[in-house]
N, C-alpha and C. Protein backbone atom coordinates (compact mmCIF):
# COMPACT_ATOMS: atom_id res chain seq x y z
N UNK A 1 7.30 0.02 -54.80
CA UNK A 1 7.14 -0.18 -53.38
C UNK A 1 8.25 -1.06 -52.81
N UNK A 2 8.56 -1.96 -53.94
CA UNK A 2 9.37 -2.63 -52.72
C UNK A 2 10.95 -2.37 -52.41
N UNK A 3 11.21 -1.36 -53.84
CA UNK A 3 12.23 -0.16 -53.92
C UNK A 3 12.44 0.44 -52.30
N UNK A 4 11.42 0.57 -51.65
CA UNK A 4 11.14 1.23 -50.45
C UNK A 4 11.58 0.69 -49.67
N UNK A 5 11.13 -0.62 -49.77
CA UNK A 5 11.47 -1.22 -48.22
C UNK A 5 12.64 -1.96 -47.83
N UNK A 6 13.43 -2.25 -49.35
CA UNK A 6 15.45 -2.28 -49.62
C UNK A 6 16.12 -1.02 -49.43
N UNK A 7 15.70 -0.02 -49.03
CA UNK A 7 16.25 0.92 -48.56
C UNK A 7 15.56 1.14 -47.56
N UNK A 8 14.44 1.17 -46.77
CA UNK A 8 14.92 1.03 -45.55
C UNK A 8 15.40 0.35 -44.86
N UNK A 9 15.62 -1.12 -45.27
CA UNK A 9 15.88 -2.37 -44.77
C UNK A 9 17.88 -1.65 -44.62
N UNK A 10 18.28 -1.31 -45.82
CA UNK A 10 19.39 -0.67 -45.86
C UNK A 10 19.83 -0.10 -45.17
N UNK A 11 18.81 0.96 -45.01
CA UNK A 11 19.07 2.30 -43.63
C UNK A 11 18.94 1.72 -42.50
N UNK A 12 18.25 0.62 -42.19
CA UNK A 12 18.09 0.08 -40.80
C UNK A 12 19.20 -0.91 -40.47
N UNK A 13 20.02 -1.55 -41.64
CA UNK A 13 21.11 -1.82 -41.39
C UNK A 13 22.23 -1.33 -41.24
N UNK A 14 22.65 -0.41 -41.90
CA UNK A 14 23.56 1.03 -41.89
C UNK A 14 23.79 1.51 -39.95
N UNK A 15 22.37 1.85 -39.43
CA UNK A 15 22.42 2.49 -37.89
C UNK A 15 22.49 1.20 -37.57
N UNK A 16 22.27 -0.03 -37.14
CA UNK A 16 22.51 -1.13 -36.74
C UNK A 16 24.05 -1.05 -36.82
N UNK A 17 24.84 -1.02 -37.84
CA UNK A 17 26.81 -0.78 -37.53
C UNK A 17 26.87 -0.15 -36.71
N UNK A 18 26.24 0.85 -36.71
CA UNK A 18 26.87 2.25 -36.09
C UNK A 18 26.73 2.11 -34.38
N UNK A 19 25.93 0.58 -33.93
CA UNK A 19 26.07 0.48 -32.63
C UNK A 19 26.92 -0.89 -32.67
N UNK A 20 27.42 -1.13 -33.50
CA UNK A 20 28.61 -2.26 -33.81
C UNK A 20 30.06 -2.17 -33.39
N UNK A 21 30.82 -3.06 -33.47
CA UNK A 21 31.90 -2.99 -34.05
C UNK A 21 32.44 -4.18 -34.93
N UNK A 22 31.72 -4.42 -35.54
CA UNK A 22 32.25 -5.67 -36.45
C UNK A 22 32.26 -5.48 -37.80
N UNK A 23 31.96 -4.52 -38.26
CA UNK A 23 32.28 -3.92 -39.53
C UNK A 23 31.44 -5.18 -40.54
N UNK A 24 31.03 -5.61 -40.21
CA UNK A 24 29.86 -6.64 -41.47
C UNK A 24 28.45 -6.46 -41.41
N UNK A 25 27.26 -5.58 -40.68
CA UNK A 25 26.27 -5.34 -40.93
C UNK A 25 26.48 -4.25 -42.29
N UNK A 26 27.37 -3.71 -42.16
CA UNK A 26 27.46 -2.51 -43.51
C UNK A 26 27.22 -2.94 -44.81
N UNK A 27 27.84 -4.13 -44.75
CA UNK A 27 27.82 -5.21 -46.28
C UNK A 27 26.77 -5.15 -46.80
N UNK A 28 25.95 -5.82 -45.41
CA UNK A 28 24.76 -6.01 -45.83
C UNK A 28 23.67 -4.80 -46.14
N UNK A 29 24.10 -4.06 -45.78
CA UNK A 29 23.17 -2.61 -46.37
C UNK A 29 23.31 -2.15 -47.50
N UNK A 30 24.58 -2.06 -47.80
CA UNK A 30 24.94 -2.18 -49.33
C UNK A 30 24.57 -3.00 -50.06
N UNK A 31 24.29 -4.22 -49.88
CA UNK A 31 23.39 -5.08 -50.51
C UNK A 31 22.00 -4.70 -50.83
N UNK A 32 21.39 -4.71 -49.78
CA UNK A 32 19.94 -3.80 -49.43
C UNK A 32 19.66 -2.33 -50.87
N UNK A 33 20.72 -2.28 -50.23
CA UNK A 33 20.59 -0.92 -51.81
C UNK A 33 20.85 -0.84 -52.95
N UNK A 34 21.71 -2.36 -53.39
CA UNK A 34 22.28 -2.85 -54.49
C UNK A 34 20.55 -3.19 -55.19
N UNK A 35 19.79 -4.25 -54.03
CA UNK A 35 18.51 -4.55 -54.65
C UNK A 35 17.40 -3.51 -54.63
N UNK A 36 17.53 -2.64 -54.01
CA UNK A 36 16.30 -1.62 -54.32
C UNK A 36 17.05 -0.65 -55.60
N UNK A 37 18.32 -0.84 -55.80
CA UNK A 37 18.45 -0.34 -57.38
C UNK A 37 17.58 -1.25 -58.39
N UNK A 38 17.93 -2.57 -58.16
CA UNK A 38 17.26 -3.79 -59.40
C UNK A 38 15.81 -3.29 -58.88
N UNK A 39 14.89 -3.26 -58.05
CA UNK A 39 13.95 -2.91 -57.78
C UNK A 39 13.35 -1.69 -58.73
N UNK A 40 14.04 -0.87 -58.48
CA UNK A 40 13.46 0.26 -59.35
C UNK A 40 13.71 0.13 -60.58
N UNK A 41 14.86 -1.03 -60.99
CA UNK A 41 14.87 -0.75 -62.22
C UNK A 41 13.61 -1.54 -62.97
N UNK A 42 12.56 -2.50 -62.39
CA UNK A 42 12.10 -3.58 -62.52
C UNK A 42 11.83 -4.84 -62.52
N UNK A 43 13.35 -5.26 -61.98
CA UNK A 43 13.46 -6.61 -61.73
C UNK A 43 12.52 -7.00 -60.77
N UNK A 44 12.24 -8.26 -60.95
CA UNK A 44 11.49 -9.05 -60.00
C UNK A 44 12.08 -10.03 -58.43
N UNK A 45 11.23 -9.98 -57.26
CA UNK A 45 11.59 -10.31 -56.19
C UNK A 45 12.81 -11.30 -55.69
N UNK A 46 12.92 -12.23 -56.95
CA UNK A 46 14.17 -12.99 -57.10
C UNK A 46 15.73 -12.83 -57.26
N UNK A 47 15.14 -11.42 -58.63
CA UNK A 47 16.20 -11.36 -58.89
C UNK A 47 16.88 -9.94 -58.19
N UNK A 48 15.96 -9.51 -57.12
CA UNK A 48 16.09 -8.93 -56.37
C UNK A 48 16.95 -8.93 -55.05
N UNK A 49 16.49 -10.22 -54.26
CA UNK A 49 17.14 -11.19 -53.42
C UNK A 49 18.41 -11.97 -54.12
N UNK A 50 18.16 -12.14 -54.91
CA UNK A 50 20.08 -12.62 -55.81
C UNK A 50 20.89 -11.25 -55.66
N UNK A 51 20.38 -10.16 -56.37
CA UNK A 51 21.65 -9.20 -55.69
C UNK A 51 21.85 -9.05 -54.45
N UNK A 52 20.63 -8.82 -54.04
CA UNK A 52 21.01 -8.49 -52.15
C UNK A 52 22.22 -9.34 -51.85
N UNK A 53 21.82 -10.87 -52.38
CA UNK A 53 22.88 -11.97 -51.83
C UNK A 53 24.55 -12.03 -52.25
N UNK A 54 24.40 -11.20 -53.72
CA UNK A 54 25.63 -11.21 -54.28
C UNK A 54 27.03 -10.52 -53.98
N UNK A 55 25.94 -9.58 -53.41
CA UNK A 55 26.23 -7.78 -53.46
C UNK A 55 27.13 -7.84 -51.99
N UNK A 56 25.94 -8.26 -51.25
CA UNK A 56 26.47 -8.83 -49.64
C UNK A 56 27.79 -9.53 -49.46
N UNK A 57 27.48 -10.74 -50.08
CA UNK A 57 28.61 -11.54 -49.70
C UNK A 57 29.85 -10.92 -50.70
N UNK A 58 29.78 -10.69 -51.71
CA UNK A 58 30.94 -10.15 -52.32
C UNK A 58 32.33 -8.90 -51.43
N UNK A 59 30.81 -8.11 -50.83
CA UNK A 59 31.52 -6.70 -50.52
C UNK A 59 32.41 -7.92 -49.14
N UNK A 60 31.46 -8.58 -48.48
CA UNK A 60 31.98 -8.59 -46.77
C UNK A 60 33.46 -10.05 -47.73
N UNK A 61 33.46 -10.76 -48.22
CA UNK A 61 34.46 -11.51 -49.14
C UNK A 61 35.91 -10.63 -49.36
N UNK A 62 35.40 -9.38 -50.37
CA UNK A 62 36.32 -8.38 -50.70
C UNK A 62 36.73 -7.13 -50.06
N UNK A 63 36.25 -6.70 -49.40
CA UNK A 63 36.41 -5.47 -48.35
C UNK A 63 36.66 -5.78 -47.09
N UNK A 64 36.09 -6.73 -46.48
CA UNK A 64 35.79 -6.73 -44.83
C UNK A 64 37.67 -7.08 -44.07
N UNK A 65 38.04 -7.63 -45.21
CA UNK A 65 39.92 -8.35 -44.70
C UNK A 65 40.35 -6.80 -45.28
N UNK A 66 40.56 -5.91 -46.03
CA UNK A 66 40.93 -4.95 -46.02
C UNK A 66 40.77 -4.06 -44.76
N UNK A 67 39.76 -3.44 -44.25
CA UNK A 67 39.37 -2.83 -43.69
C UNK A 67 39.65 -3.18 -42.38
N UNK A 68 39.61 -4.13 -42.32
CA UNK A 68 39.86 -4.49 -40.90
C UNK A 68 41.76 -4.80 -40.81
N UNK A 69 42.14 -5.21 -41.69
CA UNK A 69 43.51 -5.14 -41.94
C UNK A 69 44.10 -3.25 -41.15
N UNK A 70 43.77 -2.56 -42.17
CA UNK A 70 44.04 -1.35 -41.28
C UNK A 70 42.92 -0.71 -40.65
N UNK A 71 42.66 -1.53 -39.51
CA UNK A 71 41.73 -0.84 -38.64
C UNK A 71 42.25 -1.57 -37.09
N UNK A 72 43.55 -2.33 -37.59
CA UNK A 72 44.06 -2.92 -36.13
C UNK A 72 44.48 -1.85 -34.88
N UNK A 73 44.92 -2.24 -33.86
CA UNK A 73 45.76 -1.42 -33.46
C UNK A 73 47.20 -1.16 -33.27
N UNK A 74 47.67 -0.35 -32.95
CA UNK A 74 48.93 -0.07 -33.39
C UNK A 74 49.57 -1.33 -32.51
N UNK A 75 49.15 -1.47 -31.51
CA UNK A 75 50.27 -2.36 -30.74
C UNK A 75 50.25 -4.09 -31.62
N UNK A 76 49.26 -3.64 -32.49
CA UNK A 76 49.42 -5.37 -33.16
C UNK A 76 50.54 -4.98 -34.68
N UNK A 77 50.04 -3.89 -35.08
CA UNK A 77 50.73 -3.30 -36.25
C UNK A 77 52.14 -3.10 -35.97
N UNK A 78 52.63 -2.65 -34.56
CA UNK A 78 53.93 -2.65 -34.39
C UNK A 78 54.45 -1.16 -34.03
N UNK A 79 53.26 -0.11 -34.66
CA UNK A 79 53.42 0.55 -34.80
C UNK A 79 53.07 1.75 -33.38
N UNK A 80 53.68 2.90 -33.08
CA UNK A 80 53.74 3.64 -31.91
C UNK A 80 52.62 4.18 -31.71
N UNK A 81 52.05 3.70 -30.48
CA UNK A 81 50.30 4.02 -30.05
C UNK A 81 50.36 5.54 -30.12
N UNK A 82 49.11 5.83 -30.35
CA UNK A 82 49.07 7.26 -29.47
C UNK A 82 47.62 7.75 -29.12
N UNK A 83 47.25 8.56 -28.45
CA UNK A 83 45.74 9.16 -28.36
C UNK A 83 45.51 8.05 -27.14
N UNK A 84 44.20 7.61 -27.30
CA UNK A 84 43.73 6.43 -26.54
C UNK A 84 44.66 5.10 -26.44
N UNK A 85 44.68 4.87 -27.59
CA UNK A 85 45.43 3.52 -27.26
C UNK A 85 47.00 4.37 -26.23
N UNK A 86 47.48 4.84 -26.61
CA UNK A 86 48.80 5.10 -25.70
C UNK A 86 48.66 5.23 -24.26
N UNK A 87 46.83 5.56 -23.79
CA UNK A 87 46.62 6.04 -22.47
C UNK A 87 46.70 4.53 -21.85
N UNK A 88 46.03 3.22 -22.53
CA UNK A 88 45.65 2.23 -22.06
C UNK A 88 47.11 1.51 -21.85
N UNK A 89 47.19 1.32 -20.82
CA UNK A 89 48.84 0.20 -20.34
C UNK A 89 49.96 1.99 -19.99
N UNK A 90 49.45 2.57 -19.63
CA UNK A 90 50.36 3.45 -19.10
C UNK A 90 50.32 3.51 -17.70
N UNK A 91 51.17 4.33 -17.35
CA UNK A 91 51.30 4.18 -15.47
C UNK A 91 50.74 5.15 -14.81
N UNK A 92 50.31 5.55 -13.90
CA UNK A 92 50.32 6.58 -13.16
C UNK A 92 50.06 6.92 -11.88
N UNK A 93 50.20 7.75 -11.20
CA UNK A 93 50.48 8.28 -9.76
C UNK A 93 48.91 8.52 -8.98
N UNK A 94 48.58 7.78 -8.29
CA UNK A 94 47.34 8.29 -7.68
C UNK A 94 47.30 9.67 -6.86
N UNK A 95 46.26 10.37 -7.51
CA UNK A 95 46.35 11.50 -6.74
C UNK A 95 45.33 12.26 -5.58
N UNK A 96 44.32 11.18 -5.62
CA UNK A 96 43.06 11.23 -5.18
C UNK A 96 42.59 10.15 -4.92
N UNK A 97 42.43 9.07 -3.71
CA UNK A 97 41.97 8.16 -3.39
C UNK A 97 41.00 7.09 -4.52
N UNK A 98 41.59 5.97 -5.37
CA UNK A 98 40.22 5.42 -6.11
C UNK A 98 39.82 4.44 -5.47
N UNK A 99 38.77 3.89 -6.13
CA UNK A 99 37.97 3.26 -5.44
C UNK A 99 36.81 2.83 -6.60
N UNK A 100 35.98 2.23 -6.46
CA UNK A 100 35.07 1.80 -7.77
C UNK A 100 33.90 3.24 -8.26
N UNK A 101 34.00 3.87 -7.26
CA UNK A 101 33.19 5.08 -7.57
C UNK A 101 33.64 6.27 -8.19
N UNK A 102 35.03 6.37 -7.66
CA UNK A 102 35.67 7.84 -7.57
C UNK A 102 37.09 7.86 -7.56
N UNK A 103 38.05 8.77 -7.93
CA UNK A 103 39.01 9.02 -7.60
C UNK A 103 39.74 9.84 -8.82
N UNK A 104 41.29 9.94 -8.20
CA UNK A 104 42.08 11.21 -9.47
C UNK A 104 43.65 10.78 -9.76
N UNK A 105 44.09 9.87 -10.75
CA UNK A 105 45.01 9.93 -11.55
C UNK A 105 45.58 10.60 -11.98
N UNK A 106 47.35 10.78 -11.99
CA UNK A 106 47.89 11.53 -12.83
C UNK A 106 49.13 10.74 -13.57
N UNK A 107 49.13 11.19 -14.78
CA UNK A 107 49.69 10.63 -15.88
C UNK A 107 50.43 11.71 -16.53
N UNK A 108 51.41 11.61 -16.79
CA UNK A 108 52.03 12.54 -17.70
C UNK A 108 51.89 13.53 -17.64
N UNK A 109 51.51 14.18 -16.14
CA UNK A 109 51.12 15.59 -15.99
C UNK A 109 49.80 16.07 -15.67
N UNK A 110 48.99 14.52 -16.53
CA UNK A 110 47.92 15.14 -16.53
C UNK A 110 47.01 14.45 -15.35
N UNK A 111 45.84 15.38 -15.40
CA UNK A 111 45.17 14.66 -14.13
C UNK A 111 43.55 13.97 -14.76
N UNK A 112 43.37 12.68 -14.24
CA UNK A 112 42.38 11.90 -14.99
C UNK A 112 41.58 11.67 -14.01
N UNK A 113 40.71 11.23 -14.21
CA UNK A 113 39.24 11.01 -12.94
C UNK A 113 39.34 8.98 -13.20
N UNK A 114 39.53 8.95 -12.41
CA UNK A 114 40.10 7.14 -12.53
C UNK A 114 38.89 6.38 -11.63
N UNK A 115 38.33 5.24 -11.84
CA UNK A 115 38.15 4.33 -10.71
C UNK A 115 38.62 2.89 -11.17
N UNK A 116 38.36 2.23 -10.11
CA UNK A 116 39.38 0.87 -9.72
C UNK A 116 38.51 -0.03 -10.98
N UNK A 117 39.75 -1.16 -11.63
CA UNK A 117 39.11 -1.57 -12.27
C UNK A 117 38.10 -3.19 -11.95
N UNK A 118 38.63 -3.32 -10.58
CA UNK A 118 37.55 -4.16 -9.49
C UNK A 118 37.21 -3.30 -8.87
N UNK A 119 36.27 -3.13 -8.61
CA UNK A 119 35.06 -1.93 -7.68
C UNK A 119 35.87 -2.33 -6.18
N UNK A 120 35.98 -3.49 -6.03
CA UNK A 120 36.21 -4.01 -4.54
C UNK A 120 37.96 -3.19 -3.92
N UNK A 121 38.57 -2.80 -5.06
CA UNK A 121 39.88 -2.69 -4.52
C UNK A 121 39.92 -1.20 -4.38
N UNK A 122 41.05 -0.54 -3.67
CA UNK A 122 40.89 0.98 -3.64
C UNK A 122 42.77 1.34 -3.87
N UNK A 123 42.87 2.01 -3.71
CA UNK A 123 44.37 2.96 -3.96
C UNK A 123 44.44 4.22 -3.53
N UNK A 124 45.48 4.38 -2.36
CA UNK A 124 45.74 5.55 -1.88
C UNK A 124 46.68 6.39 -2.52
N UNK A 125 46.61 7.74 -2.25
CA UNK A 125 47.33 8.65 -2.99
C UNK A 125 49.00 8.15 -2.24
N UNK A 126 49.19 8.53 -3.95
CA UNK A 126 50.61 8.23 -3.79
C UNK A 126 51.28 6.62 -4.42
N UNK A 127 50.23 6.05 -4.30
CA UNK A 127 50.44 4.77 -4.94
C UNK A 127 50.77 4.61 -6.74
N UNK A 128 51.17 3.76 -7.29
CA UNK A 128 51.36 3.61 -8.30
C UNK A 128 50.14 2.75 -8.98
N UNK A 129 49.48 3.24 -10.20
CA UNK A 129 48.67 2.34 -10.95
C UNK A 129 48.94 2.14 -12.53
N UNK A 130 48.12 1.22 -13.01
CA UNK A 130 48.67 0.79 -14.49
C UNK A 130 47.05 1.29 -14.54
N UNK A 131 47.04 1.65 -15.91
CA UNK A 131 45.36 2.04 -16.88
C UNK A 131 45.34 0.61 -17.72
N UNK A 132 44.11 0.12 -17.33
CA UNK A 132 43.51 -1.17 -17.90
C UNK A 132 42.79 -0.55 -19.06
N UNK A 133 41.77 0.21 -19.03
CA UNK A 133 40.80 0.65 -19.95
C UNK A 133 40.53 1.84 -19.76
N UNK A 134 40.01 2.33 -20.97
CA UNK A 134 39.85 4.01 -20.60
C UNK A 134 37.83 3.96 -21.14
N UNK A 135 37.42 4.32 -20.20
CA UNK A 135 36.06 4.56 -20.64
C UNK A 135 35.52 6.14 -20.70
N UNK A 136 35.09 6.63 -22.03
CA UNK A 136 34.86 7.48 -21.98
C UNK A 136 36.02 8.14 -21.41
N UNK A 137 35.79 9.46 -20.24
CA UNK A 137 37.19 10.31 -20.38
C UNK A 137 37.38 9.53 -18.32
N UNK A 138 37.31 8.23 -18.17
CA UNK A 138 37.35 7.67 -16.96
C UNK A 138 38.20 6.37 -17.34
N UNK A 139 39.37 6.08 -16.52
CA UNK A 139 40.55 5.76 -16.57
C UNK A 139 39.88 4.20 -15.52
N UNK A 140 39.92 2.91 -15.99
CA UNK A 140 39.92 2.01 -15.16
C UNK A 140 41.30 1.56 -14.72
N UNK A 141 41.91 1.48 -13.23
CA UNK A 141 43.29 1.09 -13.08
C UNK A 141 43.29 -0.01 -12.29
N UNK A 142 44.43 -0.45 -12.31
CA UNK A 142 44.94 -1.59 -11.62
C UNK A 142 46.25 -1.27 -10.78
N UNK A 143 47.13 -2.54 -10.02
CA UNK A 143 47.64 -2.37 -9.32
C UNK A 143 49.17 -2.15 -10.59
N UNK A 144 49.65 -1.46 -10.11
CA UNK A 144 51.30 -1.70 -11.29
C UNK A 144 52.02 -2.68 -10.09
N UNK A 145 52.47 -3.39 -10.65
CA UNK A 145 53.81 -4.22 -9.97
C UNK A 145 54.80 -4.08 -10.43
N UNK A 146 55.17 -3.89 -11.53
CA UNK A 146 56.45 -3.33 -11.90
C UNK A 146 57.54 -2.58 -11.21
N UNK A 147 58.67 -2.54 -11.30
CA UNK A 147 59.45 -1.66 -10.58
C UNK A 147 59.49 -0.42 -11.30
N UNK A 148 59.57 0.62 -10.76
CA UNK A 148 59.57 2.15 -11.11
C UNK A 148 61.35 2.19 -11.13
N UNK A 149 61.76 3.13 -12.67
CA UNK A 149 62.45 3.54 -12.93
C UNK A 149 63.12 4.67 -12.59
């Protein structure tokens, strides 16, 4: 039985990451399942909770600086963004009035459904904006100040 409840404790830590981003509830699930192995094998509640503890801290000790090592982003790595990260800090042409509700960006051709990334500010077509954040497939922008090339 109590095989049972280190794996669900496991599984309930496992979907707990998966609304994460810190990459250390996982450890601990692996732990969770490290002790419902000793569990089934017979060990007792102690030495049960010693692996959980071992298992845990070992993996998030030995894995967690890996993983997160290459899980940076490119602009810290040095290395040339692309996909999402390349959309975020790019420029583009308003093409459709934004505003905190609504509006239409174009970037590189393409055309994005943008709103302001203060609700309070707006941008007329034709104006120039920078992409702060990209949510989902909705472009938060700001003002560019930069000079255009």
């Amino acid at each position: 039985m109590e095989a049972v409840l280190w794996i669900v404790l496991g599984i309930t830590l496992a979907i707990g990451e998966a609304f994460t981003a810190t990459v250390l509830i996982i450890f601990f699930a692996a732990g969770a399942l490290a002790a419902a192995g000793a569990a089934a094998l017979g060990f007792g509640l102690l030495a049960q909770v010693i692996v959980f503890a071992v298992v845990s801290g070992l993996s998030v000790a030995a894995l967690r600086p890996i993983i997160l090592k290459h899980a940076r982003p490119a602009l810290e790595t040095g290395e040339t963004p692309f996909g999402i990260e390349a959309i975020e800090g790019s420029r583009g042409t308003v093409i459709e009035a934004v505003d905190g509700d609504h509006g239409m960006v174009k970037i590189d051709g393409e055309l994005w459904q943008a709103r302001s990334f203060d609700s309070g500010d707006s941008f007329a077509p034709g104006e120039h904006v920078r992409v702060v954040k990209l949510r989902g497939a909705t472009l938060l922008v700001w003002h560019d100040d930069l000079p255009h090339a």
